[in-house]
Each structure stands twice: as structure tokens, then as C-alpha cells.
Protein backbone atom coordinates (compact mmCIF):
# COMPACT_ATOMS: atom_id res chain seq x y z
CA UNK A 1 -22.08 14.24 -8.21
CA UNK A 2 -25.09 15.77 -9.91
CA UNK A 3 -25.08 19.46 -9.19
CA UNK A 4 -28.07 20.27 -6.88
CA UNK A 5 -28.17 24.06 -6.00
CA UNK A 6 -30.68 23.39 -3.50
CA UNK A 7 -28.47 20.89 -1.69
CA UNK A 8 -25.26 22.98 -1.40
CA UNK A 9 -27.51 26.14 -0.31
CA UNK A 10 -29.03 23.95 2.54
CA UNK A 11 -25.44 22.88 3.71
CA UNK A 12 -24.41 26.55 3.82
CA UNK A 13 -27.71 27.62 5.47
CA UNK A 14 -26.92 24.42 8.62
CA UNK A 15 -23.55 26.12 8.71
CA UNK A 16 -24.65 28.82 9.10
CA UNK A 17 -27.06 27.85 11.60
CA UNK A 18 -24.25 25.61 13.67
CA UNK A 19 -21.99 28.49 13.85
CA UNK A 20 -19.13 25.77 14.11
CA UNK A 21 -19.67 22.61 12.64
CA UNK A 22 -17.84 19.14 11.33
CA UNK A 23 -18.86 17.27 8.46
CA UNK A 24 -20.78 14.44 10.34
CA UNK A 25 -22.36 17.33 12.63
CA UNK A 26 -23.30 18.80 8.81
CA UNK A 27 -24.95 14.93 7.92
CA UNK A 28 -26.88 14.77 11.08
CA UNK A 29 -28.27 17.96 10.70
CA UNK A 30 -29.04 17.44 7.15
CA UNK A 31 -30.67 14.01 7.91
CA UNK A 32 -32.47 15.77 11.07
CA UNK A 33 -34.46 18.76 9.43
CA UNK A 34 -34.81 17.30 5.46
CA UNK A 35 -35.23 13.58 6.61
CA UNK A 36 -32.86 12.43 4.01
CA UNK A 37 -29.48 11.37 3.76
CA UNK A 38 -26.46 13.14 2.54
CA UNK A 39 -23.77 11.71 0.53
CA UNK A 40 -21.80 14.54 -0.48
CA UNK A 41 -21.77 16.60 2.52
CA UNK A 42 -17.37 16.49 2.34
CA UNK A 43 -17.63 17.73 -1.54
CA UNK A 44 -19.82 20.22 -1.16
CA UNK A 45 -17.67 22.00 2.19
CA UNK A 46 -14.52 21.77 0.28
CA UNK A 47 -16.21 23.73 -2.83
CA UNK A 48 -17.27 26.37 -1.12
CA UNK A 49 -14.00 26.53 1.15
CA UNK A 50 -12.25 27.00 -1.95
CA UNK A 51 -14.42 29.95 -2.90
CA UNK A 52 -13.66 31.52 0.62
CA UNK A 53 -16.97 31.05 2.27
CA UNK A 54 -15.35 28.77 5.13
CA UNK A 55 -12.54 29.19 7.50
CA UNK A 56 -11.27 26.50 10.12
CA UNK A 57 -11.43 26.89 13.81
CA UNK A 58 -10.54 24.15 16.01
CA UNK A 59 -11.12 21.56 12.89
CA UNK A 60 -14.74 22.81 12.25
CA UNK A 61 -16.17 24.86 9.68
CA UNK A 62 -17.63 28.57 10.06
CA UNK A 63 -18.49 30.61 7.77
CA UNK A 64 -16.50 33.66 6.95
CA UNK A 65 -18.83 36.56 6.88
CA UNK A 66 -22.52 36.08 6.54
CA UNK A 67 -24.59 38.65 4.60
CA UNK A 68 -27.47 39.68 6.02
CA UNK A 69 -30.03 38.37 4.19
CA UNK A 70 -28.80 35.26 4.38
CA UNK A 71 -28.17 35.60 8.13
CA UNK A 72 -32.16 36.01 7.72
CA UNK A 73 -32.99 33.03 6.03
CA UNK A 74 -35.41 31.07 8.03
CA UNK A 75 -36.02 27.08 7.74
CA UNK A 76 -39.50 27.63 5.98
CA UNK A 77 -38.55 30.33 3.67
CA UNK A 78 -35.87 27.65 2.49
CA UNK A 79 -38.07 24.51 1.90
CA UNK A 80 -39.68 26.07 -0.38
CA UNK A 81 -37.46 27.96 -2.73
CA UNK A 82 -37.29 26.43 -6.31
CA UNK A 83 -34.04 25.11 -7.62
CA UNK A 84 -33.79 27.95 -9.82
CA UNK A 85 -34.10 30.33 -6.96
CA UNK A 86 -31.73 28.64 -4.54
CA UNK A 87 -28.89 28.62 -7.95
CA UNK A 88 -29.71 32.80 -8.10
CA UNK A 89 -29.33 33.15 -3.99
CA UNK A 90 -25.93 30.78 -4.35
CA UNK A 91 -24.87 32.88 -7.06
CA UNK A 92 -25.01 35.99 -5.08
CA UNK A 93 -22.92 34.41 -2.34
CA UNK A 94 -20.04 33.03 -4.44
CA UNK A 95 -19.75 36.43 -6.10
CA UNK A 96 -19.48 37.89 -2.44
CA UNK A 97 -16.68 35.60 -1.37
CA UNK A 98 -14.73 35.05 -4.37
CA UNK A 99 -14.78 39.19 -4.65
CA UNK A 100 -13.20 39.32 -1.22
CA UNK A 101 -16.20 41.80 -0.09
CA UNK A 102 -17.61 40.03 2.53
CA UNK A 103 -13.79 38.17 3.71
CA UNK A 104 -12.16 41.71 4.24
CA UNK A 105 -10.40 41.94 1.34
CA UNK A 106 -10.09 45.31 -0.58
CA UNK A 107 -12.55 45.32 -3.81
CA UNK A 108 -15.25 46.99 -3.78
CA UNK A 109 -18.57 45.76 -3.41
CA UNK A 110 -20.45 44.65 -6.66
CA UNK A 111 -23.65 46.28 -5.41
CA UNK A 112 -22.96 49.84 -4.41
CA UNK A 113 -23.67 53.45 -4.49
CA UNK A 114 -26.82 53.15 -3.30
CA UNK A 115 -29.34 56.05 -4.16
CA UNK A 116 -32.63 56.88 -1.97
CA UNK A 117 -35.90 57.37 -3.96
CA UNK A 118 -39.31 57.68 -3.14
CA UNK A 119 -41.62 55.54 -5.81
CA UNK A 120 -45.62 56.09 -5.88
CA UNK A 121 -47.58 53.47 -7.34
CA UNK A 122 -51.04 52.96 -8.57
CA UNK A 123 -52.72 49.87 -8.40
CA UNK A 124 -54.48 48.87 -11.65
CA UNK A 125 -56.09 45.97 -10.47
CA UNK A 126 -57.91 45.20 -6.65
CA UNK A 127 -54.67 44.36 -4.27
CA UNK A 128 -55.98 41.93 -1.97
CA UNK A 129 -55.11 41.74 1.56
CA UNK A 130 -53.57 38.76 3.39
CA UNK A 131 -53.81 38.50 6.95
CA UNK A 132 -56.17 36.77 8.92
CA UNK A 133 -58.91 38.51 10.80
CA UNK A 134 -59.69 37.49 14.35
CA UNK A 135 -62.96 38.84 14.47
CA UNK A 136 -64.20 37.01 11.62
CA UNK A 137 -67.78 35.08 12.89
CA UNK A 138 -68.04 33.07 9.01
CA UNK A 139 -68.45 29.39 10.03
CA UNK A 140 -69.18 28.63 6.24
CA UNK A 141 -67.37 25.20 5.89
CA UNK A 142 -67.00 26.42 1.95
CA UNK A 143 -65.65 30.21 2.97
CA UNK A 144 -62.20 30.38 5.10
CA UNK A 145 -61.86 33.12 7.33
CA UNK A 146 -61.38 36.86 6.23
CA UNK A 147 -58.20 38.27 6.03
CA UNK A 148 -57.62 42.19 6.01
CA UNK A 149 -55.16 44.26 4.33
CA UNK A 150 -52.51 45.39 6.41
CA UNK A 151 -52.23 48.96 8.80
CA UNK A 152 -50.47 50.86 10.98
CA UNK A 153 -53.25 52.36 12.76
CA UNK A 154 -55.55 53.47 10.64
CA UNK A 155 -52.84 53.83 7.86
CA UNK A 156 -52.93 50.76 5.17
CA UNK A 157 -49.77 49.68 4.48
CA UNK A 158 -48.08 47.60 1.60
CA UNK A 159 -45.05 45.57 3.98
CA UNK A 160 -41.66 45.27 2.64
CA UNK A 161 -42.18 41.88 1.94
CA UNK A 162 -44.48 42.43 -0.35
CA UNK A 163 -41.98 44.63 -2.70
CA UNK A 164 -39.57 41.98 -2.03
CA UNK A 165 -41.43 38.95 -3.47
CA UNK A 166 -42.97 41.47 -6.52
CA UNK A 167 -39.21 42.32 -7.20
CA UNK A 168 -38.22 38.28 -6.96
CA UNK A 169 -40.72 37.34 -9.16
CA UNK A 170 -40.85 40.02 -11.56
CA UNK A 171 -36.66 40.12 -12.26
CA UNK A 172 -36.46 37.58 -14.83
CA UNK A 173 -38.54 39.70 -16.84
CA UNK A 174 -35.40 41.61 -17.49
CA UNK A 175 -32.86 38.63 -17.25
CA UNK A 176 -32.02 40.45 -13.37
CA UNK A 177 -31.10 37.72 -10.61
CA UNK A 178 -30.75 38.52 -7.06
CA UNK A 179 -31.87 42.55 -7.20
CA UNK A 180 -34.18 41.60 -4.64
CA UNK A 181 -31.40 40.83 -1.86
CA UNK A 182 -30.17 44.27 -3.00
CA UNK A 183 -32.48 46.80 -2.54
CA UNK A 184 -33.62 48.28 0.97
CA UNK A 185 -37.15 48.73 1.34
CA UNK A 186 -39.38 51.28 3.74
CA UNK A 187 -43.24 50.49 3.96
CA UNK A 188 -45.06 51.08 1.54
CA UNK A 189 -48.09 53.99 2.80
CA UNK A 190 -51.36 54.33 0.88
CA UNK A 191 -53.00 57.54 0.61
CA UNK A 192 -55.88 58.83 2.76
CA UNK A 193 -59.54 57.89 2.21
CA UNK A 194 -59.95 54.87 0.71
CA UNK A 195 -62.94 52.60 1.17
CA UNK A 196 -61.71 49.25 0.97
CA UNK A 197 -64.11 46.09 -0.57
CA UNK A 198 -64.58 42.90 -0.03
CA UNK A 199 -63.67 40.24 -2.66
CA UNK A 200 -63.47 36.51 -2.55
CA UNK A 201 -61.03 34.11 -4.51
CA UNK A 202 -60.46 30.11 -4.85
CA UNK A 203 -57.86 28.99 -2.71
CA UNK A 204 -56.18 25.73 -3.36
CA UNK A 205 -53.35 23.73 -1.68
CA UNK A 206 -51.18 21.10 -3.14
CA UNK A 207 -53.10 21.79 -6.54
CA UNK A 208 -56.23 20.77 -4.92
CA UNK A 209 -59.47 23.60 -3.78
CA UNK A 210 -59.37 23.97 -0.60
CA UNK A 211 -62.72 26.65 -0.31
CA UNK A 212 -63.15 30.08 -0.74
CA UNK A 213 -61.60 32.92 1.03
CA UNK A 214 -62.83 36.50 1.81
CA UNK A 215 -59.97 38.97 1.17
CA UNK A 216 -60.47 42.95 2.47
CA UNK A 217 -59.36 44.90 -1.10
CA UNK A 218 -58.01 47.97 -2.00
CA UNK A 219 -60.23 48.62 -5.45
CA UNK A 220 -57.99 49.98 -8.63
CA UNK A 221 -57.22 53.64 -9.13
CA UNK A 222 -55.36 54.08 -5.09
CA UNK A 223 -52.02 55.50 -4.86
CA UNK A 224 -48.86 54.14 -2.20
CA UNK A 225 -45.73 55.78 -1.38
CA UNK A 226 -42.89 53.60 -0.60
CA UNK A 227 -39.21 54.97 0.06
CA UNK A 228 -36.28 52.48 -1.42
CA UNK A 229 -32.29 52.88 -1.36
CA UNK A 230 -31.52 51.47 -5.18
CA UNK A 231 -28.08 50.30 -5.91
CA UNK A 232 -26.00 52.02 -9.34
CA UNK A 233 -23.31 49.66 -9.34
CA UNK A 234 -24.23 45.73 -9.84
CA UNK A 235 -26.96 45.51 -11.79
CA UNK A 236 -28.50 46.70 -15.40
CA UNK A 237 -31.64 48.25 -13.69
CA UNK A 238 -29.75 51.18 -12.02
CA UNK A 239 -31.19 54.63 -13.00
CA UNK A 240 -34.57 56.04 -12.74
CA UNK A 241 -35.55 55.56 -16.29
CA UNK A 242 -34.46 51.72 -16.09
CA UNK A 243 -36.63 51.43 -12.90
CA UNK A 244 -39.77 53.20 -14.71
CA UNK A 245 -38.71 50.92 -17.39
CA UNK A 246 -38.60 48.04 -15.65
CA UNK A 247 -42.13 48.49 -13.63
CA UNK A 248 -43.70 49.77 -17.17
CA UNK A 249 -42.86 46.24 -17.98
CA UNK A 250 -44.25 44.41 -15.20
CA UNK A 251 -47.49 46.88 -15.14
CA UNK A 252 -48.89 45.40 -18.00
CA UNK A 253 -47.61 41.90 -17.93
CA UNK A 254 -46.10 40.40 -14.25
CA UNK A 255 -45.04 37.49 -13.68
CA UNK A 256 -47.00 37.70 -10.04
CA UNK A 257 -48.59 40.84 -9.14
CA UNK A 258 -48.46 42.60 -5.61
CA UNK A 259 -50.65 41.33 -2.95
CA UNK A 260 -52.08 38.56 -0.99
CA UNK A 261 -53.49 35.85 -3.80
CA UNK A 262 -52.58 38.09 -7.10
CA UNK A 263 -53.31 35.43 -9.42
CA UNK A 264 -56.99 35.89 -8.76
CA UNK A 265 -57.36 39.40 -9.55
CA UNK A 266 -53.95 40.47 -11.09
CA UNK A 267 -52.47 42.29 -8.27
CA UNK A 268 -50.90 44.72 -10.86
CA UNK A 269 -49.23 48.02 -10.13
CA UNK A 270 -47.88 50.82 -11.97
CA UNK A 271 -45.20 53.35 -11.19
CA UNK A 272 -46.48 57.04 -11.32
CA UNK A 273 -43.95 59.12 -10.07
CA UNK A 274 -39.88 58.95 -8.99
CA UNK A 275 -38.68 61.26 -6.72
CA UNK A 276 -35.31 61.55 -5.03
């Protein structure tokens, strides 16, 4: 069998999603949501029973514990994660099973000791916004509708899943896998006062332009505030000068910048000030 991380994390995920579940209840499933067979539905269950992820009740398969974030997982976000990115999210779980942390047993948790901090950023570049806006009246057939930057109120806000995907995509700079699963995020809160623009960026789909979209912008030079609890224990980016380290690094050169659409203006942020 031809290892396929994006296989075995989809059986874990219908597990997970069954609650109690046979092999051929594991096939159908499979066959039902992916619309394509599986052969090695038997191999792959044994595997990870053998790294404690499954115990037997009543013949069928549960899993032991399930972490949260992967209790989160939804169908969509999993379609589309990249083979590399379902082998990082698998590693994460075998370490938490064969380490006994999320079984009951008595070692101690690979990520731990987490520390609260309060990060403010800066954006260097415009940091487009990315949700639609109903009261948009464009019937351009070549502009899509606006979208506006998030708020609460009249507060903008950066969400927590923006940090998480700038975090996901920005790890490997530091040959990190996973951190993003690891750190707790508040929302992030800009400061007071700022006029926001208007910008507009290609959008494509499938590789193909689709039009051009109106985006509501933060221009460069605005500050955020976002709170975080950090873990010390677990990974190599685990005191405050490997975090300013580590977004030095990704201020001048990301991988994908923060933001709806980065890739059009940059969507690059740098980190001002740590505080505890």
C-alpha cells in the first residue's frame, strides 16, 4: 500500500464523525462523501489501533480521545488540505496517542506550559478585508461584490482565523509543523481612527480569472493588538525572542501574508511590541 497521508487522515476524521463505526460502515462512508473507493480501509484501522488512537466497543471502532482541533475539523476544511498538510496534522495525532496524553496515561503533554502574551503588530503592506458586503449595488459583470474588513461594532478586528492560517503557512519558514494547532488565539483589535480604502485585486478560480473584486483595506502604518497563550514545551519557537524572531522572519519575506487575498498586495505584518 502506497502511503497516502491524506487517506488515513480522512478515515480518522469518518471515525471520528461515526462515533462508532465497522470497517464496511468506514468504506461506505468513504465511498459516500469522496466518491471513490477504498481498498485499504482494514490496514489503515489496524495502524492506527496499534498507535492507540482506537478502542473496541461492541466490535466497532471509536476513537480514544479526540483533541479538539480535530474534534473541529469540518468536511470542507479537509478537502482541501495538501498532502503535506494532512502528514503534519497526522503527525500531531500519533505523537498524542503514542505519548499516552490524550489515552490517560501519565506523560506529560508535549505542548505545555503555556504562557499568555499580548503581541501588537503593524501592517507593512494594505491588509485586505474578506467578507462580503450586502449592501454592495456594483452590477459590473467584470467587478464581484465588495467585501469589508471585519468589526465588532465599530471596532475592526483581525479573527483568529486569520493568525491561524498566517501561523500555518508561515511555520515551515522555521522547519515548525503543527504550532498552529498549538497556540490559543484572542481577536486580534486594531487601534482607533483609521480610515480604511478601497482597493481592488484579480481573483481567479481553478487557475482561471474569474473578475475583479473590491476589497475594504486597512492602508500600511495601523497597529492591532491580539492576546495569545504560547506553549514553552514542544516546539523550538518558545520564548519571546524566538517569536520576535520568528515574525522578523516572516515580516520581510512570508510565505502568505495576513488577510483576505494577500498575494495581491503582500498582506505583510510586523511584530512591534511583546508584552506579558
Amino acid at each position: 500500500m502506497k502511503y497516502a497521508p491524506d487517506v488515513e487522515l480522512r478515515v480518522l476524521w469518518i471515525v471520528k464523525e461515526l462515533g462508532l463505526a465497522n470497517i464496511e460502515e468506514v468504506e461506505d462512508r468513504y465511498k459516500t462523501v469522496f466518491k471513490v473507493e477504498l481498498r485499504d480501509a482494514n490496514l489503515i484501522v489496524r495502524r492506527w489501533k496499534a498507535r492507540k488512537a482506537f478502542v473496541i466497543e461492541d466490535g466497532r471502532y471509536k476513537i480514544a480521545n479526540v483533541p479538539p482541533w480535530f474534534r473541529s475539523l469540518r468536511m470542507d476544511q479537509l478537502i482541501h488540505l495538501t498532502k503535506t498538510e494532512s502528514r503534519e496534522m497526522l503527525r500531531d495525532l500519533e505523537e498524542l496517542f503514542i505519548g499516552d496524553e490524550v489515552v490517560g496515561g501519565g506523560k506529560k503533554p508535549l505542548w505545555r506550559d503555556f504562557m499568555r502574551l499580548t503581541l501588537t503588530f503593524e501592517n507593512i503592506d494594505p491588509i485586505l478585508g474578506g467578507r462580503p458586503d450586502s449592501n454592495d449595488q456594483d452590477d459590473s459583470q467584470e467587478t464581484l461584490e465588495r467585501t469589508v474588513f471585519p468589526r465588532e461594532g465599530d471596532k475592526l478586528v483581525t479573527p483568529m482565523n486569520w493568525t491561524k492560517g498566517y501561523l500555518r503557512d508561515n511555520c515551515p519558514l522555521v522547519n515548525v509543523a503543527g504550532l498552529q494547532y498549538h497556540v490559543a488565539y484572542g481577536k486580534g483589535y486594531w487601534e482607533d481612527g483609521i480610515q480604511t480604502i478601497t482597493l481592488t485585486a484579480p481573483v481567479t478560480a481553478g487557475f482561471k480569472g474569474v473578475g475583479v473584486a473590491k476589497y475594504e483595506a486597512i492602508p500600511p502604518g495601523h497597529k492591532f493588538t491580539q492576546v495569545f497563550r504560547w506553549p514553552t514545551h514542544g516546539c523550538a519557537i518558545n520564548t519571546k525572542e524566538k517569536i520576535q524572531e520568528f515574525f522578523d522572519i516572516t515580516a520581510e519575506t512570508p510565505i502568505k501574508g495576513l488577510g483576505a487575498n494577500p498575494k495581491a498586495y503582500g498582506g505583510r505584518v510586523k511584530l512591534v511590541a511583546i508584552e506579558d
